[in-house]
PDB file of N, CA and C in Angstrom:
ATOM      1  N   UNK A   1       0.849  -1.189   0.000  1.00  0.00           N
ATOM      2  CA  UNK A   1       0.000   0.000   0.000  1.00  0.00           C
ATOM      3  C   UNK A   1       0.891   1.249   0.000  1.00  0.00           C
ATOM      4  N   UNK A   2       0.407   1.924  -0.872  1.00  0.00           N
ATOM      5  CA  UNK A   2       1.364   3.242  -1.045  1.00  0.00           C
ATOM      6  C   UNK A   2       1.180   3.856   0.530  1.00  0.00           C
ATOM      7  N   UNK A   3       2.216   5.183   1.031  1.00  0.00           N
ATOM      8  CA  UNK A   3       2.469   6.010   1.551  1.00  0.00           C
ATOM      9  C   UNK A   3       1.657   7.166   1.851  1.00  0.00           C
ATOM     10  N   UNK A   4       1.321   7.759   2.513  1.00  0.00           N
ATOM     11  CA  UNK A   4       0.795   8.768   2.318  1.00  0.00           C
ATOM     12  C   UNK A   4       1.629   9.839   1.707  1.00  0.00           C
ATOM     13  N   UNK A   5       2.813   9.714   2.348  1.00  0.00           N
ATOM     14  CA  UNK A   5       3.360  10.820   1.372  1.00  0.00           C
ATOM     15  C   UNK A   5       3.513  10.781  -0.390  1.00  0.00           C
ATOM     16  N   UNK A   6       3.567   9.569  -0.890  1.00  0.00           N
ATOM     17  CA  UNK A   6       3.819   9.126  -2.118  1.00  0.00           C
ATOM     18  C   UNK A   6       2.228   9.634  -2.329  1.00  0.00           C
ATOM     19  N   UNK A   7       1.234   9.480  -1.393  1.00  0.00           N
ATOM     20  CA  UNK A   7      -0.126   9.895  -2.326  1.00  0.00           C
ATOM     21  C   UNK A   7      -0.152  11.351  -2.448  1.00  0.00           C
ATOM     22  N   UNK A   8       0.241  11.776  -1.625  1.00  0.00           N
ATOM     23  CA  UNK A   8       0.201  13.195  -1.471  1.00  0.00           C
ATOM     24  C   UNK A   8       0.605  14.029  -3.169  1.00  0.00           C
ATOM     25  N   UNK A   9       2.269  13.358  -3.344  1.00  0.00           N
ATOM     26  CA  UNK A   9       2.444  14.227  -4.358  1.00  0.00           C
ATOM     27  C   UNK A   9       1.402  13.916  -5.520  1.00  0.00           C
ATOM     28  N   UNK A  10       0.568  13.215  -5.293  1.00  0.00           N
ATOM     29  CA  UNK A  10      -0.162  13.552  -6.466  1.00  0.00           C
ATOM     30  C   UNK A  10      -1.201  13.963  -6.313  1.00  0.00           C
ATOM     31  N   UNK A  11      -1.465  14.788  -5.403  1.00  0.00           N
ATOM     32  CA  UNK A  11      -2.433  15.750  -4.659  1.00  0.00           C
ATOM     33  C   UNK A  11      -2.545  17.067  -5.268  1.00  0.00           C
ATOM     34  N   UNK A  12      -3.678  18.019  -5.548  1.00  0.00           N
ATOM     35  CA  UNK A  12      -3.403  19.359  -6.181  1.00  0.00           C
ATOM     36  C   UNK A  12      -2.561  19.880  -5.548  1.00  0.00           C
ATOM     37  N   UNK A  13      -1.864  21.184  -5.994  1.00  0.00           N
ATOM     38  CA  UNK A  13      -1.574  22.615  -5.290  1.00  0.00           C
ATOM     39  C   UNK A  13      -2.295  23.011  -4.625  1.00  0.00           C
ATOM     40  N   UNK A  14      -1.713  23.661  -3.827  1.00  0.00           N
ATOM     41  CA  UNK A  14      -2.920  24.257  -2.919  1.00  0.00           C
ATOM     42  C   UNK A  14      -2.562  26.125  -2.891  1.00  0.00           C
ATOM     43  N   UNK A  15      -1.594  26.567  -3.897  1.00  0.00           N
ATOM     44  CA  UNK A  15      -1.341  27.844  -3.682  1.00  0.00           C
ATOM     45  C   UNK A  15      -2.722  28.860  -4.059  1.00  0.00           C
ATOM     46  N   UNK A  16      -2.288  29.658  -3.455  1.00  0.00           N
ATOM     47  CA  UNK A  16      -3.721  30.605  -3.700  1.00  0.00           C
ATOM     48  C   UNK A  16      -5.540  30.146  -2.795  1.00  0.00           C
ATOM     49  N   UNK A  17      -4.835  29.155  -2.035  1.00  0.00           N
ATOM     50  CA  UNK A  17      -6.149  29.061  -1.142  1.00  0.00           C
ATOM     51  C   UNK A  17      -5.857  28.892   0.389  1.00  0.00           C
ATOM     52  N   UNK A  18      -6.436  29.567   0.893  1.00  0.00           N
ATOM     53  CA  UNK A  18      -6.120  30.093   2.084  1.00  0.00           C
ATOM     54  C   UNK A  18      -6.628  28.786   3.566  1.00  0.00           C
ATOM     55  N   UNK A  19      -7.994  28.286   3.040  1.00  0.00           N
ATOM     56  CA  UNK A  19      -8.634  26.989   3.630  1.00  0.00           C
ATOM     57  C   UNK A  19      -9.576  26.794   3.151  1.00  0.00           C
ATOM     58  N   UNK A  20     -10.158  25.621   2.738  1.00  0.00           N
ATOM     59  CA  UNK A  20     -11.541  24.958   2.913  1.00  0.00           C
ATOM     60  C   UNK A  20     -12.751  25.133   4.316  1.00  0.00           C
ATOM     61  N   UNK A  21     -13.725  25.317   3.783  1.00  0.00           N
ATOM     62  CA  UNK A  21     -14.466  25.393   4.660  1.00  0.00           C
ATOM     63  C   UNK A  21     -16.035  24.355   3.968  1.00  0.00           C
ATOM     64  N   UNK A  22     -15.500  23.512   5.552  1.00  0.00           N
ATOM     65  CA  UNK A  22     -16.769  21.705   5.068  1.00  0.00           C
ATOM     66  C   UNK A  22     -18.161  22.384   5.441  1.00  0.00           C
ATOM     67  N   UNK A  23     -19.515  22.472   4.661  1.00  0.00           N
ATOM     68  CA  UNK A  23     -20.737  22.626   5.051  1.00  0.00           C
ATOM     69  C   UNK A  23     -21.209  21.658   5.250  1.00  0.00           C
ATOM     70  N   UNK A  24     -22.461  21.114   6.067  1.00  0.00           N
ATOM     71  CA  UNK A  24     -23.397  20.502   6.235  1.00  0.00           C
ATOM     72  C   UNK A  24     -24.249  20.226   5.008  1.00  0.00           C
ATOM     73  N   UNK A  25     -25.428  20.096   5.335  1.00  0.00           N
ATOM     74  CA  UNK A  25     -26.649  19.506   4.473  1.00  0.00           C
ATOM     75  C   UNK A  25     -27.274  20.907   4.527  1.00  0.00           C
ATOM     76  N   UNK A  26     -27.453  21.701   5.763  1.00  0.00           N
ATOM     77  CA  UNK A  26     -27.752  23.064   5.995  1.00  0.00           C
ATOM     78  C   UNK A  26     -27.135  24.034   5.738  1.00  0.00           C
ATOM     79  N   UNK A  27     -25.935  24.194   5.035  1.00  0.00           N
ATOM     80  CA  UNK A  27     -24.705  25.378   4.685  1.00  0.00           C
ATOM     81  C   UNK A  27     -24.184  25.372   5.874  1.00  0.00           C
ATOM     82  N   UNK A  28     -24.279  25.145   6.989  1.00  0.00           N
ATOM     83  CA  UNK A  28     -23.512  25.654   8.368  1.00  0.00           C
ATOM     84  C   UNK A  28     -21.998  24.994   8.307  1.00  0.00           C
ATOM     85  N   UNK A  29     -20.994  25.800   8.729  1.00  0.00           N
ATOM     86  CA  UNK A  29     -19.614  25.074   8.707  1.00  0.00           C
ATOM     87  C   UNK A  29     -19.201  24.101   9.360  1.00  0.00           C
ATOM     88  N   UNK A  30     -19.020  22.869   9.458  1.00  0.00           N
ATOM     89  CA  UNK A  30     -18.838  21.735   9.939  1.00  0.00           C
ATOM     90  C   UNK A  30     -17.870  21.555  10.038  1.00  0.00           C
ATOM     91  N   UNK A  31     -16.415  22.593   9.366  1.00  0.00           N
ATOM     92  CA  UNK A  31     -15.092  22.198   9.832  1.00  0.00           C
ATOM     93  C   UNK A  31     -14.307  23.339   9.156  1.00  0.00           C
ATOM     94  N   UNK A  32     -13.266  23.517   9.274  1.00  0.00           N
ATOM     95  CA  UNK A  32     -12.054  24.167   8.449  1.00  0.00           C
ATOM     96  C   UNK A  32     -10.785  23.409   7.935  1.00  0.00           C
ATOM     97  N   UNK A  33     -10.415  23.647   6.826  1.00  0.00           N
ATOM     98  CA  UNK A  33      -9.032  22.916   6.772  1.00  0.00           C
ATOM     99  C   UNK A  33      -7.914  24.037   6.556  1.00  0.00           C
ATOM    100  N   UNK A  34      -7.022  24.418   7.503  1.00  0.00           N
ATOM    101  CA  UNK A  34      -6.497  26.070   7.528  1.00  0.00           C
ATOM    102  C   UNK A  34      -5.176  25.341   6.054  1.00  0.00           C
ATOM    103  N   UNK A  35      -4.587  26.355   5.531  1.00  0.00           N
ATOM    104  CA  UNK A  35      -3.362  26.442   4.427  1.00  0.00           C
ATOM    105  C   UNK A  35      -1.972  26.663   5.481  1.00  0.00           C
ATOM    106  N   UNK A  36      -1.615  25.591   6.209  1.00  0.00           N
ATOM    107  CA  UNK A  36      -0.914  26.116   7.411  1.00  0.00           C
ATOM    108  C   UNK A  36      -0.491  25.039   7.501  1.00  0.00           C
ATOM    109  N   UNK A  37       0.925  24.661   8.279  1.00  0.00           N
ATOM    110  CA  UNK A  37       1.977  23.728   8.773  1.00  0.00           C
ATOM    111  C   UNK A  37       0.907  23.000   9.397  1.00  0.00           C
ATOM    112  N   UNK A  38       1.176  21.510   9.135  1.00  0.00           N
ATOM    113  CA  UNK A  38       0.510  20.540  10.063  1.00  0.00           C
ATOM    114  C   UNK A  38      -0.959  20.124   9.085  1.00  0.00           C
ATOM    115  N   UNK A  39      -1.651  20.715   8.266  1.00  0.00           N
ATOM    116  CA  UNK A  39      -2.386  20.713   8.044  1.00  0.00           C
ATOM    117  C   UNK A  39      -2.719  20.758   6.458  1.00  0.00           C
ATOM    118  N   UNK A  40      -1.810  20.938   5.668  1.00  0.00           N
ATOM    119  CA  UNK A  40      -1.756  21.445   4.270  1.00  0.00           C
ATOM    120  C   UNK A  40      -1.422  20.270   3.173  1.00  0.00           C
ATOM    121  N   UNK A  41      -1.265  18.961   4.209  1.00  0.00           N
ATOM    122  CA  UNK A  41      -2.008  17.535   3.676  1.00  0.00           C
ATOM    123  C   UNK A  41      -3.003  17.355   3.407  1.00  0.00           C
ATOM    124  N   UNK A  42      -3.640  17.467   4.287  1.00  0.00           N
ATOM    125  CA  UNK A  42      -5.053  17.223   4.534  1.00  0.00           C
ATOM    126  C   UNK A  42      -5.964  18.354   4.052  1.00  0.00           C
ATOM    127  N   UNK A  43      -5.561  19.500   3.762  1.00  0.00           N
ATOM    128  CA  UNK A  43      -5.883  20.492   2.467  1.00  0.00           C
ATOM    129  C   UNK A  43      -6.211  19.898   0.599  1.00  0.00           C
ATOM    130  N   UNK A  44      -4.876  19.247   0.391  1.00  0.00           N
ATOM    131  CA  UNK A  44      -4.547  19.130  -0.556  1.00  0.00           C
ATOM    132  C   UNK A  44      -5.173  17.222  -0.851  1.00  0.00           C
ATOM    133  N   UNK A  45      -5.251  16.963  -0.088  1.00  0.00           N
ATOM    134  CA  UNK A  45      -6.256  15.334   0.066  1.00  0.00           C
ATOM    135  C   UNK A  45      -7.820  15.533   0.278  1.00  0.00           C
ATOM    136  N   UNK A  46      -8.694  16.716   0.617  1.00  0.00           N
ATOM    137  CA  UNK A  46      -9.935  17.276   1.063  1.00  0.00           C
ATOM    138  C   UNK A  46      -9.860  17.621  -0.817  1.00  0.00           C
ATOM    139  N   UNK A  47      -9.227  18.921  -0.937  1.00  0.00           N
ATOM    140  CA  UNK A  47      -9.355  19.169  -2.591  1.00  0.00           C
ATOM    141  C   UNK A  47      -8.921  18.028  -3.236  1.00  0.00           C
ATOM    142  N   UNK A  48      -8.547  17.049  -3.517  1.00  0.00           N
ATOM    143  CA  UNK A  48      -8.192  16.389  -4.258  1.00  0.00           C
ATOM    144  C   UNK A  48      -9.861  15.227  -4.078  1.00  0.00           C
ATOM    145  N   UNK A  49     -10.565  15.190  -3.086  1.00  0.00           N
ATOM    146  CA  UNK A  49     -11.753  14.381  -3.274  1.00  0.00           C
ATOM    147  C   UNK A  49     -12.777  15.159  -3.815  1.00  0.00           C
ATOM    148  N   UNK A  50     -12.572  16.477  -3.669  1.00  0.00           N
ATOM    149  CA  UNK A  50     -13.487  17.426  -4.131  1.00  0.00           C
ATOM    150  C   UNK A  50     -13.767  17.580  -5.603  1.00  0.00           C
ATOM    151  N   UNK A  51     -12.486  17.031  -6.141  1.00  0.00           N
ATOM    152  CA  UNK A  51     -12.087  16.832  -7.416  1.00  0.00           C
ATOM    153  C   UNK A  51     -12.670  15.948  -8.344  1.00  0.00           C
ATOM    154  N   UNK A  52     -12.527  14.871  -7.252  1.00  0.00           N
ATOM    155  CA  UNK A  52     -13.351  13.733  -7.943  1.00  0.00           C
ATOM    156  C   UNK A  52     -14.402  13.533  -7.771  1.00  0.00           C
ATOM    157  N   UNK A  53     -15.128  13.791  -6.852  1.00  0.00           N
ATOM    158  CA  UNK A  53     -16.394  13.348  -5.933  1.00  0.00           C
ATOM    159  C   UNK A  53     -17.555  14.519  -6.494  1.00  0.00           C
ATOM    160  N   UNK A  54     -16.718  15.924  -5.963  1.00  0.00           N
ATOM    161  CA  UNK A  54     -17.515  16.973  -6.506  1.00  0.00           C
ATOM    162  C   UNK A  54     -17.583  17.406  -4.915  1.00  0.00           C
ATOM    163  N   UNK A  55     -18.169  16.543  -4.041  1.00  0.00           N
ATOM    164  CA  UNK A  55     -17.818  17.234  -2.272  1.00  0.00           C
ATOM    165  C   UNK A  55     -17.530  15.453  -1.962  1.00  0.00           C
ATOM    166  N   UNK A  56     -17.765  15.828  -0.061  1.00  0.00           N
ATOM    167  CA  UNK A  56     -17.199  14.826   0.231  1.00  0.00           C
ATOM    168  C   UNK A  56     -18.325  13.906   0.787  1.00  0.00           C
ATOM    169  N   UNK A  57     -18.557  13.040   0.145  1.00  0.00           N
ATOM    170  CA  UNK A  57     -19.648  12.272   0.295  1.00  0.00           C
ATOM    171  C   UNK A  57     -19.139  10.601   1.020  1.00  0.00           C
ATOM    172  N   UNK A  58     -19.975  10.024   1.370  1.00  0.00           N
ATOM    173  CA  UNK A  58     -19.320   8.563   2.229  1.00  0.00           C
ATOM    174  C   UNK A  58     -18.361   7.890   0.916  1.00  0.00           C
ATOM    175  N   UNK A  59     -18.780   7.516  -0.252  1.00  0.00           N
ATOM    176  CA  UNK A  59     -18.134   7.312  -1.252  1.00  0.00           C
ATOM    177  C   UNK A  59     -16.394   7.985  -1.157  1.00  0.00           C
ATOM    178  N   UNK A  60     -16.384   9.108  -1.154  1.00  0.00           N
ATOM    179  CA  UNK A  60     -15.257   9.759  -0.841  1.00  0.00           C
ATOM    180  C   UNK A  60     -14.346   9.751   0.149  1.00  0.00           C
ATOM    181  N   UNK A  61     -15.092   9.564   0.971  1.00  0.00           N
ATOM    182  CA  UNK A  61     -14.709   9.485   2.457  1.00  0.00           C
ATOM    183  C   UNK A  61     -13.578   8.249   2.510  1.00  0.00           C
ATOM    184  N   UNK A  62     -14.565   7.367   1.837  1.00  0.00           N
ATOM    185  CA  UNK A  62     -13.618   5.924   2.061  1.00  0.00           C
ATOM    186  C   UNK A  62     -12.589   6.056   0.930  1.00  0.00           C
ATOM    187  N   UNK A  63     -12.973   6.683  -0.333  1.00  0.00           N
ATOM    188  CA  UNK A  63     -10.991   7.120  -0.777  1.00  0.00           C
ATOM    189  C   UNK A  63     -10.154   8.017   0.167  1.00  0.00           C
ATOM    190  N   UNK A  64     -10.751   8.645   0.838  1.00  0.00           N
ATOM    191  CA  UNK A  64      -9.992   9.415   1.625  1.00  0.00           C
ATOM    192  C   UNK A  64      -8.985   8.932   2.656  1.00  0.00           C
ATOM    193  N   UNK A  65      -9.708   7.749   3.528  1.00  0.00           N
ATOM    194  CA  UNK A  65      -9.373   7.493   4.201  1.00  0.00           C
ATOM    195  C   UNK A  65      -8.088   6.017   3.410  1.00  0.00           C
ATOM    196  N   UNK A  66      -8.459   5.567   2.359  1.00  0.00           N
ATOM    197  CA  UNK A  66      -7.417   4.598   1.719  1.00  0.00           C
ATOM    198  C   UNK A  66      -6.270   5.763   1.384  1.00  0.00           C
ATOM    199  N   UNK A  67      -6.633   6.743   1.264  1.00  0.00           N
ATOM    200  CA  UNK A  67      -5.499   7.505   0.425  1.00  0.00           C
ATOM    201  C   UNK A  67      -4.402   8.026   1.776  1.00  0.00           C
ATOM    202  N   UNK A  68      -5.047   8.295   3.009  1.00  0.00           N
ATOM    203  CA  UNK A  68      -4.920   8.704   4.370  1.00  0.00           C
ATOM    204  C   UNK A  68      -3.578   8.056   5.010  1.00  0.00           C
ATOM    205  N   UNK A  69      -3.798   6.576   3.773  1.00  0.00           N
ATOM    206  CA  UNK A  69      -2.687   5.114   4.123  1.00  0.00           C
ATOM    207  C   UNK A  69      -2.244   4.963   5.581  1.00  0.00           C
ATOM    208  N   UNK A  70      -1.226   5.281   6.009  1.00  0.00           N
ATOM    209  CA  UNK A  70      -0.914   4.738   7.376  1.00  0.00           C
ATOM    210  C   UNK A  70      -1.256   5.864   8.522  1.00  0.00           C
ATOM    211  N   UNK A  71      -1.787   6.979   7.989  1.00  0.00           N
ATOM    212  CA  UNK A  71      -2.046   7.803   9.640  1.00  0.00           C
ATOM    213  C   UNK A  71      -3.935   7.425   9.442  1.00  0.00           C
ATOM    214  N   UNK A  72      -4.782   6.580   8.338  1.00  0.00           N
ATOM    215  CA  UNK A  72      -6.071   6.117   9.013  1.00  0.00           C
ATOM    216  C   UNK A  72      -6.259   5.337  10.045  1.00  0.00           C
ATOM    217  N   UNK A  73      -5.220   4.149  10.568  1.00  0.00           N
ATOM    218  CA  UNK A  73      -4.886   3.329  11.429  1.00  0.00           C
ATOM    219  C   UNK A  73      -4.623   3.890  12.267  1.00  0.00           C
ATOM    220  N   UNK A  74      -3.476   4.931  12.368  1.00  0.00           N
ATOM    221  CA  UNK A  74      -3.569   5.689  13.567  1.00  0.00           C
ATOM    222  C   UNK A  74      -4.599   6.732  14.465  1.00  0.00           C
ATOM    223  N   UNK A  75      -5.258   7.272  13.370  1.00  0.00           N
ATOM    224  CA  UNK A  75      -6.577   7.897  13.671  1.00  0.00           C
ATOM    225  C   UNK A  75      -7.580   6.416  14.513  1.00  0.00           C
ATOM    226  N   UNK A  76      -7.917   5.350  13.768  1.00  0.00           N
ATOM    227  CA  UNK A  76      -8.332   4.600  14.209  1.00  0.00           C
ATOM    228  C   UNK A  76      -8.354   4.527  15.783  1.00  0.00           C
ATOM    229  N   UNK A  77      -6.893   4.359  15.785  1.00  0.00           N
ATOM    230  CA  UNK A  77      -6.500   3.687  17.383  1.00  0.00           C
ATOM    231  C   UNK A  77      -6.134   4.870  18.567  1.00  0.00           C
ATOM    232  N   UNK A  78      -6.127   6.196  17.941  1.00  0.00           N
ATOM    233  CA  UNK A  78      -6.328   7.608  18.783  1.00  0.00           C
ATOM    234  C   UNK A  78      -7.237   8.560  18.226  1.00  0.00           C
ATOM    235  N   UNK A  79      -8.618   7.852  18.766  1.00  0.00           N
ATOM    236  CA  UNK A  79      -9.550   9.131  18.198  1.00  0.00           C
ATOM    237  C   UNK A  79      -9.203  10.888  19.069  1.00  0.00           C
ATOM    238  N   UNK A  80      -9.339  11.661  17.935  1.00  0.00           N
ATOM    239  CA  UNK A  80      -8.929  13.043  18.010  1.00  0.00           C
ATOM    240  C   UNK A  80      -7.799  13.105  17.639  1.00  0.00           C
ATOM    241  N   UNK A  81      -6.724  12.515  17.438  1.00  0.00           N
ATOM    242  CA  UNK A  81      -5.270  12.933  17.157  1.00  0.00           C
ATOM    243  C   UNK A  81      -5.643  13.280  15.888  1.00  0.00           C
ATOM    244  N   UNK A  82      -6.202  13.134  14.866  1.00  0.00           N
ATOM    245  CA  UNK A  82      -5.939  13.376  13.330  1.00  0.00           C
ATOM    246  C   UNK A  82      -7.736  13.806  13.018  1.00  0.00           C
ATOM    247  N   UNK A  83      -8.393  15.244  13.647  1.00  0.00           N
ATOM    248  CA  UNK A  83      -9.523  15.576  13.451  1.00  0.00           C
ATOM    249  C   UNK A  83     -10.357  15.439  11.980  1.00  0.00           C
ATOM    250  N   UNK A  84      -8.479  15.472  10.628  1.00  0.00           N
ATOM    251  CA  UNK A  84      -9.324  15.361   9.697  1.00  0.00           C
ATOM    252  C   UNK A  84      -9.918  14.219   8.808  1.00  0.00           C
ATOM    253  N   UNK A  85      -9.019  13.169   9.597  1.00  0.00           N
ATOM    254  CA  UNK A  85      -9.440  11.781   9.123  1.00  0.00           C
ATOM    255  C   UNK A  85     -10.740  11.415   9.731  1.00  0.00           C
ATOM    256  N   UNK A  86     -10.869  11.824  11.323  1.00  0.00           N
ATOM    257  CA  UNK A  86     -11.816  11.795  11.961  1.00  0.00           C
ATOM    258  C   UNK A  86     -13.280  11.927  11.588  1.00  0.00           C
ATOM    259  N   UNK A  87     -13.187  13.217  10.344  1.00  0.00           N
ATOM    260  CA  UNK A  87     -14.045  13.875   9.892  1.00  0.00           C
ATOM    261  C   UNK A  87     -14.949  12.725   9.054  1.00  0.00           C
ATOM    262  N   UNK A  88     -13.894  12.225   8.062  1.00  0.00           N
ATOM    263  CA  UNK A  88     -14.458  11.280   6.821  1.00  0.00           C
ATOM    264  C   UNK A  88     -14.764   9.848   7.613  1.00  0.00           C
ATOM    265  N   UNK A  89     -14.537   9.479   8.840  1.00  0.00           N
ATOM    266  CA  UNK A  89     -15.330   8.310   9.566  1.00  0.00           C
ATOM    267  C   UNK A  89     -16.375   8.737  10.018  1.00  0.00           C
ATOM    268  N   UNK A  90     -16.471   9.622  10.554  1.00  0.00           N
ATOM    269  CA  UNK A  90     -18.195  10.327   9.945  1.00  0.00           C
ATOM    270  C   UNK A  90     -18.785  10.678   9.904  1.00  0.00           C
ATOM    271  N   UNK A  91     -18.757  11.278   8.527  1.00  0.00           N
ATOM    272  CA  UNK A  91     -19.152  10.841   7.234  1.00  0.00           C
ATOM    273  C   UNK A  91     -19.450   9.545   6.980  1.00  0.00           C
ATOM    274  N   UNK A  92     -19.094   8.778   6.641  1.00  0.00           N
ATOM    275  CA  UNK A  92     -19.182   7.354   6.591  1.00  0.00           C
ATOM    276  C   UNK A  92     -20.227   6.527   7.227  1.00  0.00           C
ATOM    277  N   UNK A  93     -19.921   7.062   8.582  1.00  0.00           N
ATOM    278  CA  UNK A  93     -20.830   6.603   9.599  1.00  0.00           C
ATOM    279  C   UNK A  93     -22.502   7.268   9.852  1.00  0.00           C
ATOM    280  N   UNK A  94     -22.463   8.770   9.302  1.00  0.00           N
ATOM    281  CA  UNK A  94     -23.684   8.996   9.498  1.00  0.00           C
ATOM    282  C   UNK A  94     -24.145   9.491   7.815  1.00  0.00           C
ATOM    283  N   UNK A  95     -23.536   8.569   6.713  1.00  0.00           N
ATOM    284  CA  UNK A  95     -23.845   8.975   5.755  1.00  0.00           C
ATOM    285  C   UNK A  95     -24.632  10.360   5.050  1.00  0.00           C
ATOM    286  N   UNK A  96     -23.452  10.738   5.527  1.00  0.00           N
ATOM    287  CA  UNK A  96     -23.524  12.398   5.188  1.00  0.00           C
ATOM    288  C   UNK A  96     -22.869  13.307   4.326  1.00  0.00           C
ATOM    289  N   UNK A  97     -22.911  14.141   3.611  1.00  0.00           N
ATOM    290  CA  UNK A  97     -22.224  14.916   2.595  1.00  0.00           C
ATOM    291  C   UNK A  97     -21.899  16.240   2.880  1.00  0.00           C
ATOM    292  N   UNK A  98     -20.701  16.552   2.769  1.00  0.00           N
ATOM    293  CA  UNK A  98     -20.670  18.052   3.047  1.00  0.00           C
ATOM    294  C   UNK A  98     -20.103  18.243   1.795  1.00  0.00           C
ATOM    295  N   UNK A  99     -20.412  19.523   1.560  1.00  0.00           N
ATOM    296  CA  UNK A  99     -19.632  20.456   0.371  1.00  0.00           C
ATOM    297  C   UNK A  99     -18.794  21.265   0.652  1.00  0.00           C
ATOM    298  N   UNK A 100     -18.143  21.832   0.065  1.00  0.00           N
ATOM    299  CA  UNK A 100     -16.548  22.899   0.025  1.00  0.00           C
ATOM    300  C   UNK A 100     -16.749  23.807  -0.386  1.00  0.00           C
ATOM    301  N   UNK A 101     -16.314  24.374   0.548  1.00  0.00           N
ATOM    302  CA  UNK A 101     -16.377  26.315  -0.282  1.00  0.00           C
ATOM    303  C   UNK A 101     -14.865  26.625  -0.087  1.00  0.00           C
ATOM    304  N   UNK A 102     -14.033  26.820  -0.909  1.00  0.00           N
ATOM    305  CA  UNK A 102     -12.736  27.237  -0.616  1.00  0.00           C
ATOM    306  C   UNK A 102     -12.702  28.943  -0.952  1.00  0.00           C
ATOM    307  N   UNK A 103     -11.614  29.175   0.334  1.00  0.00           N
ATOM    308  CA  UNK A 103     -11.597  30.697   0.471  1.00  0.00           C
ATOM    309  C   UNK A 103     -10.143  30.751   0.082  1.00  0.00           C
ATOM    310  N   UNK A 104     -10.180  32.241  -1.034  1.00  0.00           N
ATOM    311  CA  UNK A 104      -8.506  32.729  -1.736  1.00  0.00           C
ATOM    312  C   UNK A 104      -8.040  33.056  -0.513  1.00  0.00           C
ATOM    313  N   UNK A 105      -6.391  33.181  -1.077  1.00  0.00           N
ATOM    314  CA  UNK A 105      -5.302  33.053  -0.105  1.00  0.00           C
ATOM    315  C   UNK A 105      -5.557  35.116  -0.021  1.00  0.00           C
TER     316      UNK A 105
END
């Protein structure tokens, strides 16, 4: 199983966007993904399902989390350490869809 980092590089750019912001079913914000150290994986893996999916739907979720490769296991076994993997279990779990609004840098 590939790497996460090996998935990564084939992840969009993320220049010129400042963060994602996950809506609900209601528009309300359900999360942020900031353009910032620590976090600009999981930027560029959020846009990259957005890509395919169109938002992030349970379908997505579960590429997300294959693509996630070895920190989904760890999310697994420390819930909260990795909020954004957290996110797409669920998803998954309460078969739910959020959409993306990305805000310029």
């Amino acid at each position: 199983m590939p790497q996460f980092k090996a998935n990564l590089d084939t992840f969009p750019v993320i220049d010129g966007i400042a963060r994602l912001e996950l809506l609900d079913n209601t528009g309300k914000i359900a999360g942020v993904i900031e353009n910032k150290a620590g976090s600009q994986g999981s930027l560029r893996l959020y846009l990259h399902l957005v890509n395919l999916y169109g938002s992030i739907t349970p379908e997505a979720a579960e590429k997300g989390l294959e693509l996630y490769a070895e920190h989904t296991a760890d999310a697994e076994d420390n819930p909260g350490k990795h909020p954004n993997i957290d996110r797409l279990f669920e998803v998954i779990e309460k078969q739910q869809t959020l959409t993306i609004r990305k805000i310029a840098a």
